[in-house]
PDB file of N, CA and C in Angstrom:
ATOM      1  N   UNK A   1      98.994  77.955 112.206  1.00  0.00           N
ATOM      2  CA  UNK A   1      99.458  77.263 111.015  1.00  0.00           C
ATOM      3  C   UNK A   1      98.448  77.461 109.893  1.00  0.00           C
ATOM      4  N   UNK A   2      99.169  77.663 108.882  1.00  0.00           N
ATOM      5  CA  UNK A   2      98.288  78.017 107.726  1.00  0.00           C
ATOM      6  C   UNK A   2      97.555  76.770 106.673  1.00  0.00           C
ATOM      7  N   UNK A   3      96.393  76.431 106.492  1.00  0.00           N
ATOM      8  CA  UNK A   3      95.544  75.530 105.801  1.00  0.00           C
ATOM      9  C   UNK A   3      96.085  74.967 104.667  1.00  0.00           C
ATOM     10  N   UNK A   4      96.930  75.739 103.853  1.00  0.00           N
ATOM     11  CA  UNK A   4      97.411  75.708 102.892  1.00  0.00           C
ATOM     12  C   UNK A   4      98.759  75.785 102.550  1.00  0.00           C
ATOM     13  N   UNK A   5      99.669  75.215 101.715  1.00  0.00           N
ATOM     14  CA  UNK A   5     101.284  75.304 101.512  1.00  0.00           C
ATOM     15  C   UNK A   5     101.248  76.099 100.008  1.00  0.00           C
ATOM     16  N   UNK A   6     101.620  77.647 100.008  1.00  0.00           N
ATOM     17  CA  UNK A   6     101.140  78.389  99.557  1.00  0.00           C
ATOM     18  C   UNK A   6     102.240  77.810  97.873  1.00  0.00           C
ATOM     19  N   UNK A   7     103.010  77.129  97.761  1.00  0.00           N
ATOM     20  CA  UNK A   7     103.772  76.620  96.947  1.00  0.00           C
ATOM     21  C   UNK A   7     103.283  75.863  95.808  1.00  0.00           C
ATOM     22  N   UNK A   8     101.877  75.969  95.783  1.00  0.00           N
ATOM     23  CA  UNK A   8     101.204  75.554  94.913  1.00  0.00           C
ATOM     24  C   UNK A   8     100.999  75.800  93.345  1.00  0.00           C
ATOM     25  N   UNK A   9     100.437  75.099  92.633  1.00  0.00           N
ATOM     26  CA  UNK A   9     100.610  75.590  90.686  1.00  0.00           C
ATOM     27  C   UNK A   9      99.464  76.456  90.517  1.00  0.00           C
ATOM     28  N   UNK A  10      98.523  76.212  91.501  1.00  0.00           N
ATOM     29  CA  UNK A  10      97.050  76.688  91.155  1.00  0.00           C
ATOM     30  C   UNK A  10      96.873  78.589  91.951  1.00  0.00           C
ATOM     31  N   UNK A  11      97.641  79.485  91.401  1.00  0.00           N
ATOM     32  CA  UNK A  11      97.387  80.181  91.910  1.00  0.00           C
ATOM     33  C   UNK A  11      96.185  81.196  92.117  1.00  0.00           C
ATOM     34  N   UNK A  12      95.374  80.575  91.215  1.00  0.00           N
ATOM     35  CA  UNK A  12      94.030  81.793  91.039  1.00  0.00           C
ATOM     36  C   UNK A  12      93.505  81.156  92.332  1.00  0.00           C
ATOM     37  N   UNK A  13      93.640  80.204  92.944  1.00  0.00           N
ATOM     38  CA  UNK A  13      92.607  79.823  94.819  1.00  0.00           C
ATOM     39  C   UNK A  13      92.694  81.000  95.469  1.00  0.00           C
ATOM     40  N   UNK A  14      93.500  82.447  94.975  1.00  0.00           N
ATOM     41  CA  UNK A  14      93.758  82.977  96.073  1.00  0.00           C
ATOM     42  C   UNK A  14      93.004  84.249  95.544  1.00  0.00           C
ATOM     43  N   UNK A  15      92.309  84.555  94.048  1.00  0.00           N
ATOM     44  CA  UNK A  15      92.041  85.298  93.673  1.00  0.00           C
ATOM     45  C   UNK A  15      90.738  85.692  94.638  1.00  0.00           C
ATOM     46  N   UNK A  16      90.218  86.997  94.954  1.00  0.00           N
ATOM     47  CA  UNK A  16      89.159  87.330  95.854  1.00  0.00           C
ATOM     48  C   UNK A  16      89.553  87.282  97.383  1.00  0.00           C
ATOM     49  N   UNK A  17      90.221  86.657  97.752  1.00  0.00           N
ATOM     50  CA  UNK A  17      90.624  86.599  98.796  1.00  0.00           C
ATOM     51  C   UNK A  17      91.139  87.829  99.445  1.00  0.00           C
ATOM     52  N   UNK A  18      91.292  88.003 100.601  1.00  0.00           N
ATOM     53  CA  UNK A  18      91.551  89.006 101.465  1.00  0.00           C
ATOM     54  C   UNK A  18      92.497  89.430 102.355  1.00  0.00           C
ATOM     55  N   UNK A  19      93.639  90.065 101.427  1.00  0.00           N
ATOM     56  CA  UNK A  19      95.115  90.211 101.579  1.00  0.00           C
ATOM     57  C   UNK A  19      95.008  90.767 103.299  1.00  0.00           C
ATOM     58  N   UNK A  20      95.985  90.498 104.059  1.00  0.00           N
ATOM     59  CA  UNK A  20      96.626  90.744 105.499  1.00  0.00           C
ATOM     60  C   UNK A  20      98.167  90.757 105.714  1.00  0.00           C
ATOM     61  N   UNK A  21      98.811  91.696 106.283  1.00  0.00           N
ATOM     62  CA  UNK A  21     100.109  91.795 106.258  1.00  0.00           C
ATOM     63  C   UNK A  21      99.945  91.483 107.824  1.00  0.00           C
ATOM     64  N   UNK A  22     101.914  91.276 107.800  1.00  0.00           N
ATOM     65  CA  UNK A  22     102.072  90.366 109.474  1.00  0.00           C
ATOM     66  C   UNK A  22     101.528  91.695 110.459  1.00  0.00           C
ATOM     67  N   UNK A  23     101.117  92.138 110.572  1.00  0.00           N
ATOM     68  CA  UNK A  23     100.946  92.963 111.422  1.00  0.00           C
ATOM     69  C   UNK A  23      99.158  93.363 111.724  1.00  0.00           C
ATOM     70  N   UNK A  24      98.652  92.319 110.830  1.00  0.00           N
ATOM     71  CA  UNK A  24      97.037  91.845 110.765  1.00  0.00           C
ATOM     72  C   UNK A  24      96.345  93.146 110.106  1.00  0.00           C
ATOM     73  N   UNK A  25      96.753  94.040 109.563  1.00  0.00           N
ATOM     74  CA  UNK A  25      96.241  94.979 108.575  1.00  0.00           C
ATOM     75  C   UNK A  25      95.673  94.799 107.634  1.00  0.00           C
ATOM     76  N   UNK A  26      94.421  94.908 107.063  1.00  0.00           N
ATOM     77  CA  UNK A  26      93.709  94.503 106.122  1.00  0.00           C
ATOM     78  C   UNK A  26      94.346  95.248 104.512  1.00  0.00           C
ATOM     79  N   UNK A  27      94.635  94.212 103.779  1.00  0.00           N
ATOM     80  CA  UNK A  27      95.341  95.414 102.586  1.00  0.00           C
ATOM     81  C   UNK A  27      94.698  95.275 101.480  1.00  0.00           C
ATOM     82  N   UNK A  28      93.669  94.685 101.202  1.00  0.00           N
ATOM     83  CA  UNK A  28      92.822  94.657 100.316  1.00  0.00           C
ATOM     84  C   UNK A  28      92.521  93.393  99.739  1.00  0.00           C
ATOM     85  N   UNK A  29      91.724  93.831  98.147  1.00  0.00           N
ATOM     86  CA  UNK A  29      91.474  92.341  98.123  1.00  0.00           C
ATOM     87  C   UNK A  29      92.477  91.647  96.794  1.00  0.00           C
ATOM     88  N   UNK A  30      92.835  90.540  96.831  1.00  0.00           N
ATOM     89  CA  UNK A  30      93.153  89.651  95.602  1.00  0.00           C
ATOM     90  C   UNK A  30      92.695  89.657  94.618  1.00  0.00           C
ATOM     91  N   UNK A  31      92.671  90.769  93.431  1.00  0.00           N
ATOM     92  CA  UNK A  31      91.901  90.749  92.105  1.00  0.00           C
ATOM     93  C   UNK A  31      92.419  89.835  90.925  1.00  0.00           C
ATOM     94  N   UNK A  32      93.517  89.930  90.862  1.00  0.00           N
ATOM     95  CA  UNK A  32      94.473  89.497  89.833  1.00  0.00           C
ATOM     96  C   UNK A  32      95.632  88.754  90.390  1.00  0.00           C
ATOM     97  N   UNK A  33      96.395  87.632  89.100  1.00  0.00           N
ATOM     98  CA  UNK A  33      97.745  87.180  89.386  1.00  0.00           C
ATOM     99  C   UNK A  33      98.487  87.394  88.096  1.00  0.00           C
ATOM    100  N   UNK A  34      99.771  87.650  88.116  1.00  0.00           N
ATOM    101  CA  UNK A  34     100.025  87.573  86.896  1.00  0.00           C
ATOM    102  C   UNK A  34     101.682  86.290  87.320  1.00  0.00           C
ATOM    103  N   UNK A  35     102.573  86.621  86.137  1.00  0.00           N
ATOM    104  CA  UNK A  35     103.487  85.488  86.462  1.00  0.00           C
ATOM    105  C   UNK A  35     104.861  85.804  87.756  1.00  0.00           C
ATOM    106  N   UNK A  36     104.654  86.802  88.161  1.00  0.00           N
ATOM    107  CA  UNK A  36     105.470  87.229  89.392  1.00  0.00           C
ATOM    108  C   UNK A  36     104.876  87.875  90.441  1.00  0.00           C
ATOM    109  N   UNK A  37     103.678  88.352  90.384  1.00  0.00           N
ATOM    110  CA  UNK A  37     103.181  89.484  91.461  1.00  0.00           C
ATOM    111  C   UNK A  37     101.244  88.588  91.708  1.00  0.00           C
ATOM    112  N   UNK A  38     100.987  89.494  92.855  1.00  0.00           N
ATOM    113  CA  UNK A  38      99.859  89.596  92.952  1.00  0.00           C
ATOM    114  C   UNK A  38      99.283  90.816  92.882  1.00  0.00           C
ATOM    115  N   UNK A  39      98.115  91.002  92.663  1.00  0.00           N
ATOM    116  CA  UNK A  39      97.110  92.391  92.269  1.00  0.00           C
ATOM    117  C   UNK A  39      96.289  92.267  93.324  1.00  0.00           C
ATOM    118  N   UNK A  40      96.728  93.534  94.153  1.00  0.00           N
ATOM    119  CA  UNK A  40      95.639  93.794  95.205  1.00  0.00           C
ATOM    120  C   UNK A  40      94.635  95.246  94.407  1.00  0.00           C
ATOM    121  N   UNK A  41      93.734  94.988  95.384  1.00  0.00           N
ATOM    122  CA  UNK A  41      92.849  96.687  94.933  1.00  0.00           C
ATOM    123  C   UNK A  41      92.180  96.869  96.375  1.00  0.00           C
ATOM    124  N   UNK A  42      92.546  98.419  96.677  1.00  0.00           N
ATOM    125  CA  UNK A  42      92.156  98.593  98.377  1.00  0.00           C
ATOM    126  C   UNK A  42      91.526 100.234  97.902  1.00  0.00           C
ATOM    127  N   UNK A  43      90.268 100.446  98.171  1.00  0.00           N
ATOM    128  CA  UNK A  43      89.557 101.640  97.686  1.00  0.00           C
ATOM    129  C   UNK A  43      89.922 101.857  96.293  1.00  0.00           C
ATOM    130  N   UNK A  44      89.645 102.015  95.401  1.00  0.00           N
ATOM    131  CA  UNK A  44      90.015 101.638  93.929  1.00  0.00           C
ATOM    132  C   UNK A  44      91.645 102.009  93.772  1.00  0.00           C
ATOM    133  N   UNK A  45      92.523 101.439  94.620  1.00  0.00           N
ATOM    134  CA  UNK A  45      94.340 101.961  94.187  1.00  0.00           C
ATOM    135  C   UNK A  45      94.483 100.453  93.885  1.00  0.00           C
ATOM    136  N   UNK A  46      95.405 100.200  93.454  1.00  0.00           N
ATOM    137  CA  UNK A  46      95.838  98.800  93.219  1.00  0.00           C
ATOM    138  C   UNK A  46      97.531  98.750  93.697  1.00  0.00           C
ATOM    139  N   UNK A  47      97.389  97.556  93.571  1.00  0.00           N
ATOM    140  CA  UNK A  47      99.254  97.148  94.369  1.00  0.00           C
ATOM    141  C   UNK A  47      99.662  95.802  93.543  1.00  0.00           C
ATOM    142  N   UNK A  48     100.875  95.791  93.306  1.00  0.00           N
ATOM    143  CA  UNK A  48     101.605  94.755  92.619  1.00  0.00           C
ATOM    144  C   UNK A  48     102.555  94.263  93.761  1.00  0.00           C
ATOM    145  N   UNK A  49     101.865  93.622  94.335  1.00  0.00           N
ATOM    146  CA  UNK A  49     103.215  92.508  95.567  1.00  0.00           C
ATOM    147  C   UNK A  49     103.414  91.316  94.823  1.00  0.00           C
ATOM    148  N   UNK A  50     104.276  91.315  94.862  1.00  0.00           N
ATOM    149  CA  UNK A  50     105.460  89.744  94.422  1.00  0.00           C
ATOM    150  C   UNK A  50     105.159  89.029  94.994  1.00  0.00           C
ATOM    151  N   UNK A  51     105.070  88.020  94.246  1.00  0.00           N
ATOM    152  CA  UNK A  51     104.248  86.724  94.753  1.00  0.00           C
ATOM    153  C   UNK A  51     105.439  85.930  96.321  1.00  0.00           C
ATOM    154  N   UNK A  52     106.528  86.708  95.783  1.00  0.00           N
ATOM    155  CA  UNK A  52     107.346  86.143  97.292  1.00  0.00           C
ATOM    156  C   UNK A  52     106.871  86.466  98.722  1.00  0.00           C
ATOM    157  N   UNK A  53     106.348  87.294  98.534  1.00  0.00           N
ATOM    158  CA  UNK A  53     105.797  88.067  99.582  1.00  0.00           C
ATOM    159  C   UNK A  53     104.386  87.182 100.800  1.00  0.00           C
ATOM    160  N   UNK A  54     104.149  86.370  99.912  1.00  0.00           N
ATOM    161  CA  UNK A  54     102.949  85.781 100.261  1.00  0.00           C
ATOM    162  C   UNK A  54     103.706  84.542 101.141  1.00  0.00           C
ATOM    163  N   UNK A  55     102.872  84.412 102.169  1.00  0.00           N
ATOM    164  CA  UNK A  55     102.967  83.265 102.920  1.00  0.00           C
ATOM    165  C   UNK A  55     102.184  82.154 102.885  1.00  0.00           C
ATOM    166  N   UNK A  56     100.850  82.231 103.137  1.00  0.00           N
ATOM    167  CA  UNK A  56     100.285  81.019 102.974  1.00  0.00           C
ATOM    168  C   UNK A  56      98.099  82.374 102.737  1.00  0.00           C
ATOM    169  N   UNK A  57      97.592  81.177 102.665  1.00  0.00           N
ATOM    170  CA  UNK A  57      96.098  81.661 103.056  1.00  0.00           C
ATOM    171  C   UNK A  57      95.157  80.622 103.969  1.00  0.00           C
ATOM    172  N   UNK A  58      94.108  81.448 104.674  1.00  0.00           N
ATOM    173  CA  UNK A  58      93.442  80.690 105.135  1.00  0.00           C
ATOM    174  C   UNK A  58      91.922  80.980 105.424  1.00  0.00           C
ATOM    175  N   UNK A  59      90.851  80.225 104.954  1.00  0.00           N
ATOM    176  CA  UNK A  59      89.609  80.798 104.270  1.00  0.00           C
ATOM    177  C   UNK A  59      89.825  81.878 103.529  1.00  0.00           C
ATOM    178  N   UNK A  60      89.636  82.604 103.934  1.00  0.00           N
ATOM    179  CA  UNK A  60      88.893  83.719 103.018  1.00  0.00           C
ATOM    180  C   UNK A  60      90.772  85.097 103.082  1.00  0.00           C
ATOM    181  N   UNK A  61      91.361  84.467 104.107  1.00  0.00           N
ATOM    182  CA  UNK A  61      92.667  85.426 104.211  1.00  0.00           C
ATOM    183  C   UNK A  61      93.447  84.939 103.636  1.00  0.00           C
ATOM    184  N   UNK A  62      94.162  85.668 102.646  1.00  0.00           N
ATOM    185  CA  UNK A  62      95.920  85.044 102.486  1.00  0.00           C
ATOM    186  C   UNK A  62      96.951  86.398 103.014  1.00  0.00           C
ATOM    187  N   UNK A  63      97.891  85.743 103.517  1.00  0.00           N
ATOM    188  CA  UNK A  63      98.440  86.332 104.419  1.00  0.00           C
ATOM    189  C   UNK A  63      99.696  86.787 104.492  1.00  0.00           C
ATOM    190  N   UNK A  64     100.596  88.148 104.073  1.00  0.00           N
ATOM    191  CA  UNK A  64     101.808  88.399 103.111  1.00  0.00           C
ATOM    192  C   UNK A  64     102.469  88.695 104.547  1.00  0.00           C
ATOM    193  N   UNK A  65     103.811  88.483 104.027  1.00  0.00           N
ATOM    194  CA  UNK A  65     104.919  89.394 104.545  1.00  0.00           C
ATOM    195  C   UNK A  65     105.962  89.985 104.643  1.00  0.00           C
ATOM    196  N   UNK A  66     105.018  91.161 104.739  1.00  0.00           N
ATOM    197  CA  UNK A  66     104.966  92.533 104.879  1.00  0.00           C
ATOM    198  C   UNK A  66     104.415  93.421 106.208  1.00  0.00           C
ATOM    199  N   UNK A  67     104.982  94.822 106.563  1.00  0.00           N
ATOM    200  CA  UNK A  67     103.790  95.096 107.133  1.00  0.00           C
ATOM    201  C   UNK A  67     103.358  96.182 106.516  1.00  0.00           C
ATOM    202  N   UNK A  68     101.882  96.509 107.177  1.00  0.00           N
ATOM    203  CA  UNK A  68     100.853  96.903 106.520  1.00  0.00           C
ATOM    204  C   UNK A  68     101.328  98.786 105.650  1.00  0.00           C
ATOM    205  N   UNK A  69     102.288  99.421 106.455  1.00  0.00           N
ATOM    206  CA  UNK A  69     103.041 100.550 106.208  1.00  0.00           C
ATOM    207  C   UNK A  69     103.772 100.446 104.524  1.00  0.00           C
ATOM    208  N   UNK A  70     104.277  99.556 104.764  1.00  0.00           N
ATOM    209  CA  UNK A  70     104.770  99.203 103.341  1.00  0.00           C
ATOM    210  C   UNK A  70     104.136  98.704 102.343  1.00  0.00           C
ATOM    211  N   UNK A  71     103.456  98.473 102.851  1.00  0.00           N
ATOM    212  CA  UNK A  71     102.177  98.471 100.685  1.00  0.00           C
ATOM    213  C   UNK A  71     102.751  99.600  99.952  1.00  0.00           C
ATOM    214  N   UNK A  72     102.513 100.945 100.354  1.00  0.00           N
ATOM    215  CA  UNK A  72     102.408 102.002  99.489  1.00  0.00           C
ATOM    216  C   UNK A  72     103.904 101.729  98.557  1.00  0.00           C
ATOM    217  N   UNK A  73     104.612 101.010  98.646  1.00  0.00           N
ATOM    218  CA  UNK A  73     105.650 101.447  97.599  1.00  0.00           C
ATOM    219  C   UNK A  73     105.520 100.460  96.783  1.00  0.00           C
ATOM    220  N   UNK A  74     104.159  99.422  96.668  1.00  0.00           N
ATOM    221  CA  UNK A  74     103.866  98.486  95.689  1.00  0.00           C
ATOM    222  C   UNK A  74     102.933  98.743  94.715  1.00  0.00           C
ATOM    223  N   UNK A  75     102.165 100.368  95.018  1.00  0.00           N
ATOM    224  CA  UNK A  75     101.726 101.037  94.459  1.00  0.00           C
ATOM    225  C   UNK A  75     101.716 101.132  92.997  1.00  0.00           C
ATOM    226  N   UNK A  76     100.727 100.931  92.011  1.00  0.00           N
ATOM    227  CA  UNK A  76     101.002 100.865  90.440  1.00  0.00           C
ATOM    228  C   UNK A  76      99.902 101.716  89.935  1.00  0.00           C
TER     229      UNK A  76
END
């Protein structure tokens, strides 16, 4: 169970944090939010996942789903 009810107003808690898809794949980190997506950056590429995508976080993980194969078409 996740620490957090990811349904929250405050979305920058998740900025830095350390994206994981269901399949426990590390997908980078949380740089940015904007008003629909999140901004990952994994070796300097970046990714725009939709904030739907996200499930919850916990310490230092927030935790999408997705699996880890499918990032690349969030690619920007």
């Amino acid at each position: 169970m996740l620490d957090e009810d990811i349904m929250f107003a405050d979305w920058d808690k998740i900025i830095f944090k350390n994206a994981r898809s269901r399949d426990s794949k590390e997908l980078g980190n949380v740089t940015a939010i904007d008003d629909d997506n999140i901004i990952l950056n994994q070796d300097d590429i970046e990714f725009k996942i939709p904030k739907s995508f996200v499930e919850g976080y916990r310490g230092n993980d927030v935790f999408l789903g997705l699996d880890g194969k499918d990032i690349q078409y969030y690619q920007f």
